[in-house]
C-alpha atoms as a PDB file:
ATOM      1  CA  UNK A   1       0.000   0.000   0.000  1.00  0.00           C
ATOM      2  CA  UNK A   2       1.756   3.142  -1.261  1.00  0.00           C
ATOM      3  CA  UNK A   3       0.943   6.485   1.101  1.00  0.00           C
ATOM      4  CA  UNK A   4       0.973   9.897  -0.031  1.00  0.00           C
ATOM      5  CA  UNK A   5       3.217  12.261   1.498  1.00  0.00           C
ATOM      6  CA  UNK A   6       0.542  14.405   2.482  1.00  0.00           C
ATOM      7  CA  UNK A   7      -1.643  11.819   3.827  1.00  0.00           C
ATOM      8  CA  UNK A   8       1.250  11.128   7.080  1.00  0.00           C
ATOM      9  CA  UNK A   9       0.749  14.584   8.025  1.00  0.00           C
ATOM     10  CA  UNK A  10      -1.179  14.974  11.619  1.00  0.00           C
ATOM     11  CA  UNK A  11      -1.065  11.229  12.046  1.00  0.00           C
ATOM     12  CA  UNK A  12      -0.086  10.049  15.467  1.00  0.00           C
ATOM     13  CA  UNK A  13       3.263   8.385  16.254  1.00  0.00           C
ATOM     14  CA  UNK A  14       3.800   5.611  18.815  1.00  0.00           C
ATOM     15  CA  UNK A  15       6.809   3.783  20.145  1.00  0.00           C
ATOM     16  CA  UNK A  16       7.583  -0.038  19.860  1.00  0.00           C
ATOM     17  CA  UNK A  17       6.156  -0.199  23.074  1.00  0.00           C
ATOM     18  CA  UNK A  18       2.866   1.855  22.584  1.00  0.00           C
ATOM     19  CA  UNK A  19       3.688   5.294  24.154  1.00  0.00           C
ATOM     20  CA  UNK A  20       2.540   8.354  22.148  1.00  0.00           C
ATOM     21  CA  UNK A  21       5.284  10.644  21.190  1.00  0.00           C
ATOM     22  CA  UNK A  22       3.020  12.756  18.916  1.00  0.00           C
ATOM     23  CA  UNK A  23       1.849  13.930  15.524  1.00  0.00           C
ATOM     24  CA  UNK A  24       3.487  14.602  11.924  1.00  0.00           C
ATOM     25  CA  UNK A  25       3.715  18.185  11.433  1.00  0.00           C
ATOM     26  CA  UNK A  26       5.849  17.918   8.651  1.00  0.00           C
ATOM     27  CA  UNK A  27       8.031  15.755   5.965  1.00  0.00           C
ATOM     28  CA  UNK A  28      12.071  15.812   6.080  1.00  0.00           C
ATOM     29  CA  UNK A  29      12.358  15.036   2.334  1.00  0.00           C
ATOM     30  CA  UNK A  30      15.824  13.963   0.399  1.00  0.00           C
ATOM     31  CA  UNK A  31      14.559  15.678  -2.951  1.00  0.00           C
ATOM     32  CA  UNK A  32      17.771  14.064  -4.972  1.00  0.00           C
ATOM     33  CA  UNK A  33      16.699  10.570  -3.445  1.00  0.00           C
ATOM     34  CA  UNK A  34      12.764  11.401  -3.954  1.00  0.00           C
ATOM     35  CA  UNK A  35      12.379   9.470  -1.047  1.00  0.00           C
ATOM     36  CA  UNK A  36      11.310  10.614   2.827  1.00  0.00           C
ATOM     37  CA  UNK A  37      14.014  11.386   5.528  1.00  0.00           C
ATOM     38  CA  UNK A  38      12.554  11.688   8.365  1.00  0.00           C
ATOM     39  CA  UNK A  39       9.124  12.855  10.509  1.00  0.00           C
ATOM     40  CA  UNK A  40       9.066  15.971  12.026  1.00  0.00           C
ATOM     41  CA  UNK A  41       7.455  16.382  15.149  1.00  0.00           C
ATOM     42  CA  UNK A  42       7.078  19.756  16.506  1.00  0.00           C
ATOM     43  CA  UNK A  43       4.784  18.949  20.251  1.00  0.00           C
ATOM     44  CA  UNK A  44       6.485  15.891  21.934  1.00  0.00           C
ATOM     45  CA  UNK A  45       5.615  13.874  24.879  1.00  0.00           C
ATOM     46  CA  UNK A  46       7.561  15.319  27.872  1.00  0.00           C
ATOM     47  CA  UNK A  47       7.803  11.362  29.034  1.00  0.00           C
ATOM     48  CA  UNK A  48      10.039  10.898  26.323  1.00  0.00           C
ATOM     49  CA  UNK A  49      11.401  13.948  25.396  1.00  0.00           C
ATOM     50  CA  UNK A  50      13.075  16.846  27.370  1.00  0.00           C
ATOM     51  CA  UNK A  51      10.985  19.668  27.683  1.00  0.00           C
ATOM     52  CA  UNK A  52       8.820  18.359  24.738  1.00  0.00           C
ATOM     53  CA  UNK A  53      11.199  19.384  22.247  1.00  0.00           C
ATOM     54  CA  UNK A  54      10.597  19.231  18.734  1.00  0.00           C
ATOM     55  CA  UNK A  55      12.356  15.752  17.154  1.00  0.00           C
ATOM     56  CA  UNK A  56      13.098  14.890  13.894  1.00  0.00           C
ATOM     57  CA  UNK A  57      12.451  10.656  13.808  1.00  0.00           C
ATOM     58  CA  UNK A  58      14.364   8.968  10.874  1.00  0.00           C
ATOM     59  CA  UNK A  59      12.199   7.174   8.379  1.00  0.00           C
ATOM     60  CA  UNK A  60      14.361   3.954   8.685  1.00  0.00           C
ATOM     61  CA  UNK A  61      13.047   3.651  12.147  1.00  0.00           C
ATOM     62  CA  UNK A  62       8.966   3.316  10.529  1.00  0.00           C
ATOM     63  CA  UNK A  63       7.724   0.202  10.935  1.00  0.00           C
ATOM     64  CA  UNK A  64       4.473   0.293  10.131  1.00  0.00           C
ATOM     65  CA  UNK A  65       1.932   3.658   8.656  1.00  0.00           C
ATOM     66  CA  UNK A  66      -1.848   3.010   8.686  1.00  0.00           C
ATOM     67  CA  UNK A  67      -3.714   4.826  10.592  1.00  0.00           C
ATOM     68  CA  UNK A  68      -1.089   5.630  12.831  1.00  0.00           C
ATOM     69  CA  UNK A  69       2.637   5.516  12.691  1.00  0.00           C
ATOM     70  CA  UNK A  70       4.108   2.893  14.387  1.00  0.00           C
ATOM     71  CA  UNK A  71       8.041   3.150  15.471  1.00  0.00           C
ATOM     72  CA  UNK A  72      10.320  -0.251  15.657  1.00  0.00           C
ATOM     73  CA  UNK A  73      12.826   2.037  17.373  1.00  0.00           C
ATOM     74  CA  UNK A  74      12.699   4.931  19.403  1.00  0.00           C
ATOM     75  CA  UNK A  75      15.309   5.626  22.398  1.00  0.00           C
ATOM     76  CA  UNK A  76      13.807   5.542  25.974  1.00  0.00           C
ATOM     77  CA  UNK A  77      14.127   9.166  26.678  1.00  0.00           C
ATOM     78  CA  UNK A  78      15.633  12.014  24.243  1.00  0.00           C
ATOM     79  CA  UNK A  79      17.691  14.721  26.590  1.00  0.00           C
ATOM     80  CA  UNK A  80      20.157  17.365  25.825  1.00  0.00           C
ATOM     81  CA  UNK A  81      23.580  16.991  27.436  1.00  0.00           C
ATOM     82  CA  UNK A  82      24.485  20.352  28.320  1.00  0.00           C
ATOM     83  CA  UNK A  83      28.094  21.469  28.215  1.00  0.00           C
ATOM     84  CA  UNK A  84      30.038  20.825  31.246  1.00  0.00           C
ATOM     85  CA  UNK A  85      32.092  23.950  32.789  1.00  0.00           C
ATOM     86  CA  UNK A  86      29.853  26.449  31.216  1.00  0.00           C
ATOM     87  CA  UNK A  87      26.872  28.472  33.173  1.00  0.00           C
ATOM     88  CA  UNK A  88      23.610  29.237  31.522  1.00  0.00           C
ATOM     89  CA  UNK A  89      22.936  32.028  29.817  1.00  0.00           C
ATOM     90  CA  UNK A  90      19.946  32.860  32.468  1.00  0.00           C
ATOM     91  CA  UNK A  91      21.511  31.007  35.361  1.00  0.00           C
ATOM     92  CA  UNK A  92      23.446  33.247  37.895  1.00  0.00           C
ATOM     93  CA  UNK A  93      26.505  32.275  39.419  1.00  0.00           C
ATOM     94  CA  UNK A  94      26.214  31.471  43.184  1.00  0.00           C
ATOM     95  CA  UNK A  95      27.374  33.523  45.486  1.00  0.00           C
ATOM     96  CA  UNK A  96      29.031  31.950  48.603  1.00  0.00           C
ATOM     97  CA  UNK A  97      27.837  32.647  52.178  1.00  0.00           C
ATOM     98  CA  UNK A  98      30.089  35.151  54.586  1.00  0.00           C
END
């Protein structure tokens, strides 16, 4: 069964082990290919993703698009590592007691 591009968008995406992680806004496309990179997701699920980041999910890790998307892979929990020895833009540096 061959699906339109257009037809994945605002489907819902789900894990191998049935979590939501959220809908298609839009198509990562490899135009030399013609074939789809990856699913864009702008609104994630906080369970899986920091802050509910938006996530681009490779196409190779579709296993299944019906009425949903269904992953075969998706890591337990997406975070940023932030950079070690470096404050925070917003963060202030403490200020130790007299």
């Amino acid at each position: 069964m061959l699906v339109e591009m257009t037809e994945l968008m605002g489907r819902q995406i789900y894990t191998p082990d049935g979590r939501l992680l959220g809908e298609v806004d839009n198509l990562v496309v490899d135009v030399e290919g013609a074939k789809i990179d990856g699913l864009y997701v702008d609104e994630t699920s906080p369970m899986l993703v920091d802050d509910s980041r938006p996530t681009n999910v490779p196409y190779r890790w579709v296993s299944a698009v019906n009425d949903v998307v269904l992953l075969k892979y998706f890591p337990r929990r997406v975070s940023l590592k932030k950079p070690a020895g470096r404050a925070a833009k917003d963060e202030t540096p403490a200020v130790p007691a007299r």
